[in-house]
PDB file of N, CA and C in Angstrom:
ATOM      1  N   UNK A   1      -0.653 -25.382   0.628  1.00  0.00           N
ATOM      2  CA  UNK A   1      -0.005 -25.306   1.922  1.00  0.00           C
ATOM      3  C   UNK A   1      -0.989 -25.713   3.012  1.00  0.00           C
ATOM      4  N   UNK A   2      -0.376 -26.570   4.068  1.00  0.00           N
ATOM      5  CA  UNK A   2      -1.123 -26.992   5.112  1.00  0.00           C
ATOM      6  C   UNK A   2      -1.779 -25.448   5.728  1.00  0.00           C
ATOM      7  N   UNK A   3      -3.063 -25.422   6.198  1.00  0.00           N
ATOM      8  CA  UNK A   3      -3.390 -24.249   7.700  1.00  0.00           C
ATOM      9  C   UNK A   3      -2.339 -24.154   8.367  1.00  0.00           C
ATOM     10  N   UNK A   4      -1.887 -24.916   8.778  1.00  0.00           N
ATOM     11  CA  UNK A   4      -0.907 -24.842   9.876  1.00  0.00           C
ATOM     12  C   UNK A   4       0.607 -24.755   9.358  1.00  0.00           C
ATOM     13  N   UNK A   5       0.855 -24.424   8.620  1.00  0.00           N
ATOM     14  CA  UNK A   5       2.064 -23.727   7.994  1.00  0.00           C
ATOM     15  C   UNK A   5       2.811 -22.590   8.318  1.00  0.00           C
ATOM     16  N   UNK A   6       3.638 -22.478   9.171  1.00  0.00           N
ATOM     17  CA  UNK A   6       4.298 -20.883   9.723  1.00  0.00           C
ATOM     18  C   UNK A   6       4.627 -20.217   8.306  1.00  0.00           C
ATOM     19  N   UNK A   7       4.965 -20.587   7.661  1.00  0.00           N
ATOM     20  CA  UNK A   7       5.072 -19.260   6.547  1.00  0.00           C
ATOM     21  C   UNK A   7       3.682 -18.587   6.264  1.00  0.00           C
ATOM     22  N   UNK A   8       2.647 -19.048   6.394  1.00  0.00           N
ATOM     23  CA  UNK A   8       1.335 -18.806   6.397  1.00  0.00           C
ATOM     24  C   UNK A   8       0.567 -17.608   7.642  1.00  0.00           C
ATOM     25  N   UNK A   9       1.503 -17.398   8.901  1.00  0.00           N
ATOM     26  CA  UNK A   9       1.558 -16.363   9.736  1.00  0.00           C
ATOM     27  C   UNK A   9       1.663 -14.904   9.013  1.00  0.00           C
ATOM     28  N   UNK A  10       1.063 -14.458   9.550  1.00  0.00           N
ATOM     29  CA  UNK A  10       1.356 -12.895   9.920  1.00  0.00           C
ATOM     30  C   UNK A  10       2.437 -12.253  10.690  1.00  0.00           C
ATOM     31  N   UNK A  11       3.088 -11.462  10.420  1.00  0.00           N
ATOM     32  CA  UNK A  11       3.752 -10.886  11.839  1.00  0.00           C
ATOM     33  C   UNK A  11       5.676 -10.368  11.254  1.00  0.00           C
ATOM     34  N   UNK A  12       6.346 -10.063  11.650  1.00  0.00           N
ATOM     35  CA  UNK A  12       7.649  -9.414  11.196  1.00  0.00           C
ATOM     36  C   UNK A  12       8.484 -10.025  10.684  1.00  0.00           C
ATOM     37  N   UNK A  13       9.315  -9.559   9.817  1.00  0.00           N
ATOM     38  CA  UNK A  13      10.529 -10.967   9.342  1.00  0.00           C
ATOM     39  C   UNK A  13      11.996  -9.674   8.889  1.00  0.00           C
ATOM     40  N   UNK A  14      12.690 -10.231   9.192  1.00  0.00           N
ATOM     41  CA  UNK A  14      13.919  -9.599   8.679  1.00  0.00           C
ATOM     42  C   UNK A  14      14.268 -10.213   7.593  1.00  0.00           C
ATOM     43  N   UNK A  15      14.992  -9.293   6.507  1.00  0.00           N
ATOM     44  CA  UNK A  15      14.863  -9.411   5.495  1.00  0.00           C
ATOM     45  C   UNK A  15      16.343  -8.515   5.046  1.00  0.00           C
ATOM     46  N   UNK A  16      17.786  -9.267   4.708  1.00  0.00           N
ATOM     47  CA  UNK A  16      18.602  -8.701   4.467  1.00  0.00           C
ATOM     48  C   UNK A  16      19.057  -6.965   5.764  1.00  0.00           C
ATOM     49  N   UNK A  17      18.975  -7.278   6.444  1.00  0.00           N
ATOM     50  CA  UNK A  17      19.199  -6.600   7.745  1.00  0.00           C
ATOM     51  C   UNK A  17      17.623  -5.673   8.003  1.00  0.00           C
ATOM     52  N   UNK A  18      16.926  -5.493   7.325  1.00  0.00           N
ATOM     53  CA  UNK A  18      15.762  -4.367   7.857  1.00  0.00           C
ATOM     54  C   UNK A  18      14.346  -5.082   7.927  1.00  0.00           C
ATOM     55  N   UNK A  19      13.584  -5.123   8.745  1.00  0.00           N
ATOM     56  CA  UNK A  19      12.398  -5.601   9.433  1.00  0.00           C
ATOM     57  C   UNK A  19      11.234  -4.884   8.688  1.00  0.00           C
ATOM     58  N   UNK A  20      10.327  -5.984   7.922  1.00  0.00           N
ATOM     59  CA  UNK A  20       9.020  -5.802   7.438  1.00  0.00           C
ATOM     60  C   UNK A  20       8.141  -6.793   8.096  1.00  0.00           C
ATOM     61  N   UNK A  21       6.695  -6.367   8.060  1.00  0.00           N
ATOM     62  CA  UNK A  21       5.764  -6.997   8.127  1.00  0.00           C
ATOM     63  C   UNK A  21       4.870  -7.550   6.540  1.00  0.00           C
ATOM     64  N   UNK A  22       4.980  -9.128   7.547  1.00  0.00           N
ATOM     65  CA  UNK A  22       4.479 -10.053   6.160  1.00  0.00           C
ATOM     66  C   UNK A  22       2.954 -10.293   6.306  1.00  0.00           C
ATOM     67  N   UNK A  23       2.419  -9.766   5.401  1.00  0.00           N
ATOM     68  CA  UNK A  23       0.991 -10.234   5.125  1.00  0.00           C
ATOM     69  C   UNK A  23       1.002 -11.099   3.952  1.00  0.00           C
ATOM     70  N   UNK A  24       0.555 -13.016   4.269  1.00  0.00           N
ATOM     71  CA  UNK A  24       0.757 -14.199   4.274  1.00  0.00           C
ATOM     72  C   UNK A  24      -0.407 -13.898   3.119  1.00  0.00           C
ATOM     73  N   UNK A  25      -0.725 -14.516   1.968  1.00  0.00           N
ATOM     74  CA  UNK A  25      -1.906 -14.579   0.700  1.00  0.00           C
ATOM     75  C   UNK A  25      -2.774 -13.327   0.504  1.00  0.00           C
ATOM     76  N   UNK A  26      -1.632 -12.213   0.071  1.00  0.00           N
ATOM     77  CA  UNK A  26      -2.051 -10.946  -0.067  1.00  0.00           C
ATOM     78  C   UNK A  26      -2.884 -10.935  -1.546  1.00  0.00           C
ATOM     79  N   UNK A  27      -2.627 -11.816  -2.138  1.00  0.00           N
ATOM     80  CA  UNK A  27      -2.801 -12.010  -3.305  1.00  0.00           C
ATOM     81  C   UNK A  27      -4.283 -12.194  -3.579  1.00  0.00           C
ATOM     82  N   UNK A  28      -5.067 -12.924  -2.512  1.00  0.00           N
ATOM     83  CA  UNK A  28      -6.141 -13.368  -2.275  1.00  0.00           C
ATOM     84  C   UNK A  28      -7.209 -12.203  -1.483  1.00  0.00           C
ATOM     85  N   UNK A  29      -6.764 -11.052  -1.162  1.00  0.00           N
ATOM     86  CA  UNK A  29      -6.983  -9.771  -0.806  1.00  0.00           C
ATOM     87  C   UNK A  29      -8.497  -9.318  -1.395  1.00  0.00           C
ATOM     88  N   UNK A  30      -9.689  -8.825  -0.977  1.00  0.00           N
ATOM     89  CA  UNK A  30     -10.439  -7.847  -1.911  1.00  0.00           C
ATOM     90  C   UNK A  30      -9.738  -6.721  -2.164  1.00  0.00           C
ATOM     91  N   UNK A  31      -9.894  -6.395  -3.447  1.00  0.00           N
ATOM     92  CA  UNK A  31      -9.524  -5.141  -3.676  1.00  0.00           C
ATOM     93  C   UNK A  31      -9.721  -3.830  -3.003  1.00  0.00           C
ATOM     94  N   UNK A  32      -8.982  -3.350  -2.950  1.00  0.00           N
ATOM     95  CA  UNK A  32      -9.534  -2.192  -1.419  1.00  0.00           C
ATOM     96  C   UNK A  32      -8.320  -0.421  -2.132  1.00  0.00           C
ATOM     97  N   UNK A  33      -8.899   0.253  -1.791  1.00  0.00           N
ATOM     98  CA  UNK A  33      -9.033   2.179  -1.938  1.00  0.00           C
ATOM     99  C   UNK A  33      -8.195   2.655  -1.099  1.00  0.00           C
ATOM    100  N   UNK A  34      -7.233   3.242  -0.666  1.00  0.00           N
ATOM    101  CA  UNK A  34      -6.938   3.947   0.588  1.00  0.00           C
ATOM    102  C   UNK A  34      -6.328   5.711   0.213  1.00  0.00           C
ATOM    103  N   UNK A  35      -6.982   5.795   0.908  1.00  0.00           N
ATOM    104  CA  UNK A  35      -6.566   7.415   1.137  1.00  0.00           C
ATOM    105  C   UNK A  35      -5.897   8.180   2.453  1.00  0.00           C
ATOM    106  N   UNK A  36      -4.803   8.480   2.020  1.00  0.00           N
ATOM    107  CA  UNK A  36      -3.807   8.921   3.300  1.00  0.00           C
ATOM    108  C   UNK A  36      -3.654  10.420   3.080  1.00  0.00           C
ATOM    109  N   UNK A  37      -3.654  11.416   3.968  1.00  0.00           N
ATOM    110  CA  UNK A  37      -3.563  13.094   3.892  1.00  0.00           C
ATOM    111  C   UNK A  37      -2.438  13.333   5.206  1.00  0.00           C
ATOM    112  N   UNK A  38      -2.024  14.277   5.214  1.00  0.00           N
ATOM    113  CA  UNK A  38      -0.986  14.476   5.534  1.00  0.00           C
ATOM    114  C   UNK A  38      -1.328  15.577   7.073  1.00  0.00           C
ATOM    115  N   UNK A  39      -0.853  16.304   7.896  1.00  0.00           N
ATOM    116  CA  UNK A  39      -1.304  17.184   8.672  1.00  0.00           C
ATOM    117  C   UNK A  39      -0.768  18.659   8.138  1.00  0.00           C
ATOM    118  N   UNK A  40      -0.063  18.416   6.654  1.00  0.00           N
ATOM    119  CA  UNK A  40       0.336  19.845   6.139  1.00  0.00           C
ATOM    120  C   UNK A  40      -0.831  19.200   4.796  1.00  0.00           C
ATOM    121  N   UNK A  41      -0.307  20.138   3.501  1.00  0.00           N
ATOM    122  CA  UNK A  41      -0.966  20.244   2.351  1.00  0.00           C
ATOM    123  C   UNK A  41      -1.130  19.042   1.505  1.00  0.00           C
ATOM    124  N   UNK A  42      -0.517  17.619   1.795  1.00  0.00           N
ATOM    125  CA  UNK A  42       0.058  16.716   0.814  1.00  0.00           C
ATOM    126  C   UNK A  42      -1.105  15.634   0.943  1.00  0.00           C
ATOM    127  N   UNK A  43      -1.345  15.079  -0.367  1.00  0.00           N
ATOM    128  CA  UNK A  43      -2.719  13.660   0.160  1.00  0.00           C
ATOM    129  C   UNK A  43      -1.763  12.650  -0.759  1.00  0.00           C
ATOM    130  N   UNK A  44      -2.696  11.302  -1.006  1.00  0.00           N
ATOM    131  CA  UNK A  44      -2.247  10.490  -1.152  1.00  0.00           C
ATOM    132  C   UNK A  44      -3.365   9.135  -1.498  1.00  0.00           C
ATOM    133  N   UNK A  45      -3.433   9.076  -2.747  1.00  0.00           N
ATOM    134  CA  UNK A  45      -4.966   8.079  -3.246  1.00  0.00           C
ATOM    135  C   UNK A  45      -3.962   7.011  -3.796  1.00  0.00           C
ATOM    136  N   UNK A  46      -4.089   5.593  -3.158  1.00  0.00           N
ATOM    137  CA  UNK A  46      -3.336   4.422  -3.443  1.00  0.00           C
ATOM    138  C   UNK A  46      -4.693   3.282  -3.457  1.00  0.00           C
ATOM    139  N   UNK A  47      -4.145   2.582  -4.352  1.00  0.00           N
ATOM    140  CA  UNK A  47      -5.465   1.305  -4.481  1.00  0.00           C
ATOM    141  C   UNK A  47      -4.696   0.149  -4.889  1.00  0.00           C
ATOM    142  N   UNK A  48      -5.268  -1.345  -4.556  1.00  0.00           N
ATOM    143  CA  UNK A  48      -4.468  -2.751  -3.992  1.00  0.00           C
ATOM    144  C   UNK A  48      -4.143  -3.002  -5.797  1.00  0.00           C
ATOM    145  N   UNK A  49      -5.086  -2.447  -6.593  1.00  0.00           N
ATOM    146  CA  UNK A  49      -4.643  -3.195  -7.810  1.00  0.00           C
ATOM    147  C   UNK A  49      -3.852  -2.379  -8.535  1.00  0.00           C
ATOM    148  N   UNK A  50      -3.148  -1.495  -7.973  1.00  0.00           N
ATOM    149  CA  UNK A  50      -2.228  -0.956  -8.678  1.00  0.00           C
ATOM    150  C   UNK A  50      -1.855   0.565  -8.483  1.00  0.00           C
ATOM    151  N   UNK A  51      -3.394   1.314  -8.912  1.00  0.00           N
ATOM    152  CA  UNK A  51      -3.490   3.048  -9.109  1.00  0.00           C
ATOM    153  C   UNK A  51      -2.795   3.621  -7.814  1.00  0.00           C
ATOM    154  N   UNK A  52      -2.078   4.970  -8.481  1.00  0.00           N
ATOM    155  CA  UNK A  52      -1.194   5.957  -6.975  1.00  0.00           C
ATOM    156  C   UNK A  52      -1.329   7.175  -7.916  1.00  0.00           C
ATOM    157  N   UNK A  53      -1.606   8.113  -6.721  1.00  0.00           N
ATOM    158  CA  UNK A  53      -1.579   9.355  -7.284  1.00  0.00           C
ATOM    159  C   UNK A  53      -1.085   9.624  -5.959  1.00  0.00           C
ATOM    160  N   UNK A  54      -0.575  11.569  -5.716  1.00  0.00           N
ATOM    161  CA  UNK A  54      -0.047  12.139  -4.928  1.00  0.00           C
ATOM    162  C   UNK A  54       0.220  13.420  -5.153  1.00  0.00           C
ATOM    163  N   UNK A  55      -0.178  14.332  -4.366  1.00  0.00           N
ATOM    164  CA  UNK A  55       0.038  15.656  -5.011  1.00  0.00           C
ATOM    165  C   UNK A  55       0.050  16.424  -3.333  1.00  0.00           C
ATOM    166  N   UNK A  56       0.227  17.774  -4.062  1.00  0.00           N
ATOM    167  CA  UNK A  56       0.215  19.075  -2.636  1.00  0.00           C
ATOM    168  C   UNK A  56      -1.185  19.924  -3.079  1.00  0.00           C
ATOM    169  N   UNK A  57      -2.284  19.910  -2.188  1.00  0.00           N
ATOM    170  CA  UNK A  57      -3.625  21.141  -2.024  1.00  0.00           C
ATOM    171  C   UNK A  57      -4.378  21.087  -3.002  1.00  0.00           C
ATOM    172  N   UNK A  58      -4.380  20.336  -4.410  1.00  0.00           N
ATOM    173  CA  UNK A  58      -5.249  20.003  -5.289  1.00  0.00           C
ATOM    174  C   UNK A  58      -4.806  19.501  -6.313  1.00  0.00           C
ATOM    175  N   UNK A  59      -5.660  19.104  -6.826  1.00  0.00           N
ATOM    176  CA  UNK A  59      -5.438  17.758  -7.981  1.00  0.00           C
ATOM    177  C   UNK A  59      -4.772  18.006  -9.029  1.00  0.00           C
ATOM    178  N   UNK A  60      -4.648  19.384  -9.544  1.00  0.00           N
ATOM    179  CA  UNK A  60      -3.395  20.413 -10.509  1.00  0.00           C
ATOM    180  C   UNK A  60      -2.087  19.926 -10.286  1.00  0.00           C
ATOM    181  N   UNK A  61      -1.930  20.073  -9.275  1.00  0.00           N
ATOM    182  CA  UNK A  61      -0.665  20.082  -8.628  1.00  0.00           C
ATOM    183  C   UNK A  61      -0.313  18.007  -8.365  1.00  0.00           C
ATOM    184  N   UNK A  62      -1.130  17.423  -8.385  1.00  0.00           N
ATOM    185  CA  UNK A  62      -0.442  16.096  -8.188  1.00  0.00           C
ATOM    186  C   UNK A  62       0.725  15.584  -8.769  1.00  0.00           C
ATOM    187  N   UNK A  63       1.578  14.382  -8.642  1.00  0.00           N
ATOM    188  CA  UNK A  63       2.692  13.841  -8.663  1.00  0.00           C
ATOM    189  C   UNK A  63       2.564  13.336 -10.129  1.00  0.00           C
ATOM    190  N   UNK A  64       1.982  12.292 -10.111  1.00  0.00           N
ATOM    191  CA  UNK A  64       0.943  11.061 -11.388  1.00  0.00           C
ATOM    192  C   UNK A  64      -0.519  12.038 -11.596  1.00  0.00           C
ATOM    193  N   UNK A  65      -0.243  13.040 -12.523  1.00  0.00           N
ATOM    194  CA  UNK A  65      -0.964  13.744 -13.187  1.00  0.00           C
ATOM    195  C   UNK A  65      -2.171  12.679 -13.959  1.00  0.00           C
ATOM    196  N   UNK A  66      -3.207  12.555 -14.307  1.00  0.00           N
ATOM    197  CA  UNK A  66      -4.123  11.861 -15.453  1.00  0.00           C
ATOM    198  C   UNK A  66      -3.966  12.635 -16.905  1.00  0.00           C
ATOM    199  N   UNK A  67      -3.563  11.538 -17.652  1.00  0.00           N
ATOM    200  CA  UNK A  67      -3.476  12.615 -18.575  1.00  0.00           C
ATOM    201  C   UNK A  67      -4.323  12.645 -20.275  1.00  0.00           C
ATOM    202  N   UNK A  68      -5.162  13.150 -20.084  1.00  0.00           N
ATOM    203  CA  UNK A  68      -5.924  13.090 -21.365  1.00  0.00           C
ATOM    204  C   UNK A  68      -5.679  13.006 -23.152  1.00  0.00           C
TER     205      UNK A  68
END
């Protein structure tokens, strides 16, 4: 694709009536960690290549348990 390619933008698109944001060669991404917590008990460990976990106040209690 040319640089100068609008599908190649960033920025909002509607999509069957509801509005997302498009991030253009996500694919091409470093791999990246994120961790989201909540302002009550709940966290949230998500990573670009795949891994999700989720639980309430400790790791016992998560959603996607590890399981030995």
């Amino acid at each position: 694709m040319p640089a100068d390619d609008p599908d190649r933008d960033p920025g909002y698109v509607d999509l069957l009536g509801r509005r997302f944001y498009k991030i253009p060669d996500y694919d091409r991404l470093a791999p990246f960690f994120m961790t989201i917590v909540g302002a009550s008990d709940v966290w949230l460990f998500v990573s670009s290549t795949g891994g999700l976990t989720a639980g309430r106040v400790e790791s016992d209690s998560a959603l996607f348990p590890l399981l030995h």
